[in-house]
Protein backbone atom coordinates (compact mmCIF):
# COMPACT_ATOMS: atom_id res chain seq x y z
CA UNK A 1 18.90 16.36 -7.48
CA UNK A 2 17.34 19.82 -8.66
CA UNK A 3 17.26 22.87 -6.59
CA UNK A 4 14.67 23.87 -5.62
CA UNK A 5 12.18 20.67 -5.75
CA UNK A 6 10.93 19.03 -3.19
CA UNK A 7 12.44 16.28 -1.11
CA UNK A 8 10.75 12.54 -1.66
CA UNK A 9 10.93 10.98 1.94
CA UNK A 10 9.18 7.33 2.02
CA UNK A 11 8.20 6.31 5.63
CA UNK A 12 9.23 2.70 6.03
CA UNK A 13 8.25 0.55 8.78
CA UNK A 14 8.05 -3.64 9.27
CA UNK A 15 5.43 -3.19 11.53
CA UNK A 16 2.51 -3.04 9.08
CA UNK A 17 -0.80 -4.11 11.18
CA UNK A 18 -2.75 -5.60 8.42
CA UNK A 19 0.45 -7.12 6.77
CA UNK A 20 3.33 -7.77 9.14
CA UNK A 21 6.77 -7.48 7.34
CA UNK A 22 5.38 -6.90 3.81
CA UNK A 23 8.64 -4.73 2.19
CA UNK A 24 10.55 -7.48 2.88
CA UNK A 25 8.12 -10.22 0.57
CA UNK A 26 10.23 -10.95 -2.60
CA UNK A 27 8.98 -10.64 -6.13
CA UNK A 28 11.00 -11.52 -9.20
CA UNK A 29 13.97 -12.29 -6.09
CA UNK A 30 13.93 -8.51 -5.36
CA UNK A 31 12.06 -7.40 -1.38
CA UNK A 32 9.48 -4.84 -2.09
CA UNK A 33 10.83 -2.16 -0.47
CA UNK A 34 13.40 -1.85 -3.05
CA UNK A 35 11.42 -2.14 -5.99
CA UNK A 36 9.90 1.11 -4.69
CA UNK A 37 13.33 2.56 -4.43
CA UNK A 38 14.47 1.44 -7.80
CA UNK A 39 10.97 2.44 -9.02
CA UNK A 40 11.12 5.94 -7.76
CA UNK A 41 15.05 6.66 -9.38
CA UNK A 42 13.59 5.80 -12.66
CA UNK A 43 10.91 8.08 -12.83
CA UNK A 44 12.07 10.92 -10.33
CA UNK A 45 15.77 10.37 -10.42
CA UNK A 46 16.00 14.46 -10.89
CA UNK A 47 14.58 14.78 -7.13
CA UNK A 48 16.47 14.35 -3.88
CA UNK A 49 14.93 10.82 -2.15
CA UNK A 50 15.33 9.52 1.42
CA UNK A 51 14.08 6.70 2.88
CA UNK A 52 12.58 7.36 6.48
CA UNK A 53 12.90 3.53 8.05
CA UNK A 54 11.90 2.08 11.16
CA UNK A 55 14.79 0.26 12.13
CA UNK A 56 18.26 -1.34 10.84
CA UNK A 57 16.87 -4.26 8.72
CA UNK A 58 15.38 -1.89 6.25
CA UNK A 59 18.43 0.30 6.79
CA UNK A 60 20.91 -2.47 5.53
CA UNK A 61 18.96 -3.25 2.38
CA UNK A 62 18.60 0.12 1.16
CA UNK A 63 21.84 1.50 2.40
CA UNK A 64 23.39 -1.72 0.18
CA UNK A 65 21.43 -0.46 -3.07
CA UNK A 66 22.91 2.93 -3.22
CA UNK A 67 19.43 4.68 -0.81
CA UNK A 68 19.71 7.26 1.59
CA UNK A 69 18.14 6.62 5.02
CA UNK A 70 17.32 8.33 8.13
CA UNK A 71 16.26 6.32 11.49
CA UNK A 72 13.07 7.32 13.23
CA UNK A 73 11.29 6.28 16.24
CA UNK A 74 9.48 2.50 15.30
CA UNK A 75 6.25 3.78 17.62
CA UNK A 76 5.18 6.41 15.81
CA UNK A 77 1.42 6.00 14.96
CA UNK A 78 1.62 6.76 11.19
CA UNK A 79 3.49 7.87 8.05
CA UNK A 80 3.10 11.25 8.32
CA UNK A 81 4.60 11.02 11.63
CA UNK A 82 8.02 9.42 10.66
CA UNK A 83 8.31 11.94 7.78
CA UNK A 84 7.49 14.69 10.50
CA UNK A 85 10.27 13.38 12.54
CA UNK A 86 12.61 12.99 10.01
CA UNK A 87 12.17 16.77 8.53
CA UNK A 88 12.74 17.95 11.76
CA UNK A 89 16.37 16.54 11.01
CA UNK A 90 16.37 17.16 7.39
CA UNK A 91 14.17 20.89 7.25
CA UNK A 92 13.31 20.93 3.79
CA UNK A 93 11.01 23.20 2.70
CA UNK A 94 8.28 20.89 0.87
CA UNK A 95 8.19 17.09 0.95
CA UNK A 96 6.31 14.60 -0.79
CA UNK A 97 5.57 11.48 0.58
CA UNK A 98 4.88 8.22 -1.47
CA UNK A 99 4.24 4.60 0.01
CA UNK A 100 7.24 2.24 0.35
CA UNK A 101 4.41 -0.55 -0.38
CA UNK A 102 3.68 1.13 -3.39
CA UNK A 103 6.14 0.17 -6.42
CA UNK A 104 4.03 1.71 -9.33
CA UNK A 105 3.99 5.22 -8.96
CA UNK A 106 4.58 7.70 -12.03
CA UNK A 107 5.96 10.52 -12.86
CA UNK A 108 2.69 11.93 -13.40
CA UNK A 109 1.89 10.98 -9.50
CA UNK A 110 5.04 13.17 -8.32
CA UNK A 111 4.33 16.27 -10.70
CA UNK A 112 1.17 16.39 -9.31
CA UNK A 113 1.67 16.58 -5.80
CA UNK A 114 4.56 19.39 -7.02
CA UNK A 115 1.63 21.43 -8.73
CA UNK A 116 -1.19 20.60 -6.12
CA UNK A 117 0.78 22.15 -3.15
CA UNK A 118 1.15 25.49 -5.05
CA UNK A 119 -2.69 26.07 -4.82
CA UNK A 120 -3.73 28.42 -3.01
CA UNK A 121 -3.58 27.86 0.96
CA UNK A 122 -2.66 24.16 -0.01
CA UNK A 123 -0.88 22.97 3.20
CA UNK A 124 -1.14 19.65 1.78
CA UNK A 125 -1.51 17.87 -1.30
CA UNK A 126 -2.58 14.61 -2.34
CA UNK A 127 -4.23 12.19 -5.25
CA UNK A 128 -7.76 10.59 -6.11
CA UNK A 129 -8.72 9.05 -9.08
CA UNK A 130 -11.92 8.03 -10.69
CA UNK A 131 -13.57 4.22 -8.98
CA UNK A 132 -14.64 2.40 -12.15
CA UNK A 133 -15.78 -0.77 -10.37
CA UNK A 134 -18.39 -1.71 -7.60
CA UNK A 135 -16.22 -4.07 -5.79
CA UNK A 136 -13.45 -1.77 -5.61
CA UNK A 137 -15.76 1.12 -4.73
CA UNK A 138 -17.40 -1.08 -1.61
CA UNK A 139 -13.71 -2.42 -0.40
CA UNK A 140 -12.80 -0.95 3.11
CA UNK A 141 -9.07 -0.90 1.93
CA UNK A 142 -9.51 1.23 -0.89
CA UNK A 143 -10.48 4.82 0.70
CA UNK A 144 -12.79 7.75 -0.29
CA UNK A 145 -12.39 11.38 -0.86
CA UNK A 146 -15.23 13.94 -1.60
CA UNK A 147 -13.78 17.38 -2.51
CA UNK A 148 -15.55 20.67 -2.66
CA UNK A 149 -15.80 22.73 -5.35
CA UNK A 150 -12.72 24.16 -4.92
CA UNK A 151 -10.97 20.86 -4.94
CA UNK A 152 -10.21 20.69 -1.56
CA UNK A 153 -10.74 17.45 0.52
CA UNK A 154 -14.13 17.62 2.78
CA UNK A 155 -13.73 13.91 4.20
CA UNK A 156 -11.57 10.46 3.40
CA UNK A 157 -13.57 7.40 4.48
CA UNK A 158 -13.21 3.50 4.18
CA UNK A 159 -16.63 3.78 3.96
CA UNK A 160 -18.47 3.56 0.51
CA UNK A 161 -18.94 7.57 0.11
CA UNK A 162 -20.90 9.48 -1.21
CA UNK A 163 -23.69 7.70 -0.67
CA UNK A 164 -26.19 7.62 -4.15
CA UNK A 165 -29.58 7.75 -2.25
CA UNK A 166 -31.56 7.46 -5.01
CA UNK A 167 -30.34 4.12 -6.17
CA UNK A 168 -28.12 0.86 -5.13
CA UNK A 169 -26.29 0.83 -8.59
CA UNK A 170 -22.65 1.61 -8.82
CA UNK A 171 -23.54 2.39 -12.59
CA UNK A 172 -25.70 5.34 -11.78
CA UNK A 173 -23.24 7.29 -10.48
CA UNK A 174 -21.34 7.86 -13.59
CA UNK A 175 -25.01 8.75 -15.39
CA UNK A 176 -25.01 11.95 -13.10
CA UNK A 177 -21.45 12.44 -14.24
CA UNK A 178 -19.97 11.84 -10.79
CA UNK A 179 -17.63 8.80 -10.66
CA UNK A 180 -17.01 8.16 -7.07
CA UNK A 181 -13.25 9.23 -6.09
CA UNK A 182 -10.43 6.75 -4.87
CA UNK A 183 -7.78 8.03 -2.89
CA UNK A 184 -4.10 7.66 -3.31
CA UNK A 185 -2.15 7.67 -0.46
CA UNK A 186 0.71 9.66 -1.55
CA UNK A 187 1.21 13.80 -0.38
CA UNK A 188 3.02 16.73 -0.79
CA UNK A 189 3.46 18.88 2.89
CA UNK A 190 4.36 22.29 3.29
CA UNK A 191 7.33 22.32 6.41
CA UNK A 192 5.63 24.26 8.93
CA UNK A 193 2.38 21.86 7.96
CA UNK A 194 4.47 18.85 8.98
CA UNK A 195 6.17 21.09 12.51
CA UNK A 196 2.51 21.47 13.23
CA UNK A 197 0.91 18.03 12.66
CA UNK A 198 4.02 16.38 14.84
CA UNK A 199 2.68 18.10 18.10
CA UNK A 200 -0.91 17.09 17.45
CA UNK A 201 -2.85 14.67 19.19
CA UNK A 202 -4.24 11.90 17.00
CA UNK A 203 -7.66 12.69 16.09
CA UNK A 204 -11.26 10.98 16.64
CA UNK A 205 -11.95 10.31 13.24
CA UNK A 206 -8.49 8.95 12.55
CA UNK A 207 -8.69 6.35 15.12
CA UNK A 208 -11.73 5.10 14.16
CA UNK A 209 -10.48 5.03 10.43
CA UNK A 210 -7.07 4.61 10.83
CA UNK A 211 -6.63 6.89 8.32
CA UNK A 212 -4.09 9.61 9.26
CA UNK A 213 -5.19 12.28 6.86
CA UNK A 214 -8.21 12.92 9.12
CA UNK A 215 -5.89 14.71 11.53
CA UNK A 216 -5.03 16.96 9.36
CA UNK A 217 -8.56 18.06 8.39
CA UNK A 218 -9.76 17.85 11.87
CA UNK A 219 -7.46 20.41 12.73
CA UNK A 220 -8.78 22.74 10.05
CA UNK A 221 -5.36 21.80 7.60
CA UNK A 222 -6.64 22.06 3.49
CA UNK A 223 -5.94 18.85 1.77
CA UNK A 224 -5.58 19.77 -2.61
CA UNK A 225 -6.38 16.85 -4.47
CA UNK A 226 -5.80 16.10 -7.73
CA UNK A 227 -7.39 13.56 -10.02
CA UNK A 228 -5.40 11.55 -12.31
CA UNK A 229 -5.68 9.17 -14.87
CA UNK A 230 -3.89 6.41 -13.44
CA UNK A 231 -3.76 4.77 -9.45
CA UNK A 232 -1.19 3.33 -8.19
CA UNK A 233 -1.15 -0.65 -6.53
CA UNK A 234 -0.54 -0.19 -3.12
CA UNK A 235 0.17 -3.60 -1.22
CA UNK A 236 -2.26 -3.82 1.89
CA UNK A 237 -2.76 -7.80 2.18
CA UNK A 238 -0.89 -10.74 0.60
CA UNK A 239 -3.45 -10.98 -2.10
CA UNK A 240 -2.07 -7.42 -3.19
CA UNK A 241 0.87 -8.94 -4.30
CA UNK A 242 -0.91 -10.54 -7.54
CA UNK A 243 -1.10 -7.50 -8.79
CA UNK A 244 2.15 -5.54 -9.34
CA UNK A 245 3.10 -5.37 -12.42
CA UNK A 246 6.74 -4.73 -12.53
């Protein structure tokens, strides 16, 4: 570990709504969870990493492979929660959070959630990258971001946005140069951000997305995003699984 970089801490929970006990579904005789783990030493071995679980189960199969844990509460409502929870324990300075369902992440993910939270007023920062496909673009699984023109997050959405009102093709957004944006859910947070966000009430617009970013920007928090080339393969349903290539 480096001074002086932020602290990777992947929330970890069994209780996935959508997918019930997905880090522990085997591929190539490994669970998932730990091909994140053994992912994330490879390509950010130089930055301190803890592993934010739910419970002993996910404890016992990390703690076996060498990974640091910390225990947090199994009812907290999202991600960004447990991390909170566990900082409070840990209080580092910056943290970046990536997916424990999400065993593709790169190097160039990580750097740029390092550089995106030194923007300007950036309490957090996160990832989007270009939609290059209709079906993908209409999925409810895959989420939205529109940004400013500052590059600052204005709204994430399940829903197919921004809407092209002068024409049904997917096509014709690229001929107006503007490629509709993909989230990724991985952030960077600022400490007193993630002090803050642990005392507030879920918002309206994340429970009716269940998408915990909303909090942040209904409570006036600025999201940076930054687009990159490449997405990752996050595993939402069993058909996800198909596609990891490890």
């Amino acid at each position: 570990m480096q001074p002086n970089l932020p602290t990777i801490i992947v929330p970890a929970r069994l209780a996935s709504t959508r997918f019930p006990n997905k880090l522990l579904c085997e591929l190539e005789g490994l669970p998932l969870v730990l091909h994140t783990a053994k992912r994330l030493a490879e390509v950010a071995g130089e930055f301190e990493i803890i592993f934010a679980v739910d419970g002993v189960k996910l404890e016992e199969i990390l703690s076996k492979e060498g990974f640091e844990c910390i225990r947090t509460d199994p009812d907290l409502p999202s991600g960004t929660d447990r991390i909170a929870q566990a900082n409070l324990k840990l209080g580092r300075d910056k943290v970046i959070n990536v997916q424990a369902d999400e065993p593709m992440v790169r190097k160039e993910h990580i750097m740029s959630l390092v550089s995106g939270l030194e923007k300007p007023d950036a309490e957090i920062s996160t990832l989007a990258t270009h939609f290059r496909k209709s079906h993908d673009f209409h999925d409810p699984n895959q989420v939205k971001v529109v940004l400013d023109n500052e590059g600052f997050a204005m709204y994430f959405s399940r829903s197919s946005i921004p809407y092209h009102r002068d024409s049904e093709r997917f096509e014709d957004f690229s001929h107006k140069n503007s490629l509709p944006l993909k989230h990724l859910g991985l952030y960077a947070y600022q400490k007193n951000f993630l002090l803050e966000f642990s005392k507030l009430k879920q918002g309206k617009m994340e429970k009716l997305e269940k998408l915990e970013q909303l909090r942040a920007l209904e409570f006036g928090y600025k999201i940076a995003v930054t687009i990159v080339e490449h997405g990752t393969v996050g595993v939402d349903v069993p058909s996800d699984l198909v596609k990891i290539r490890l």
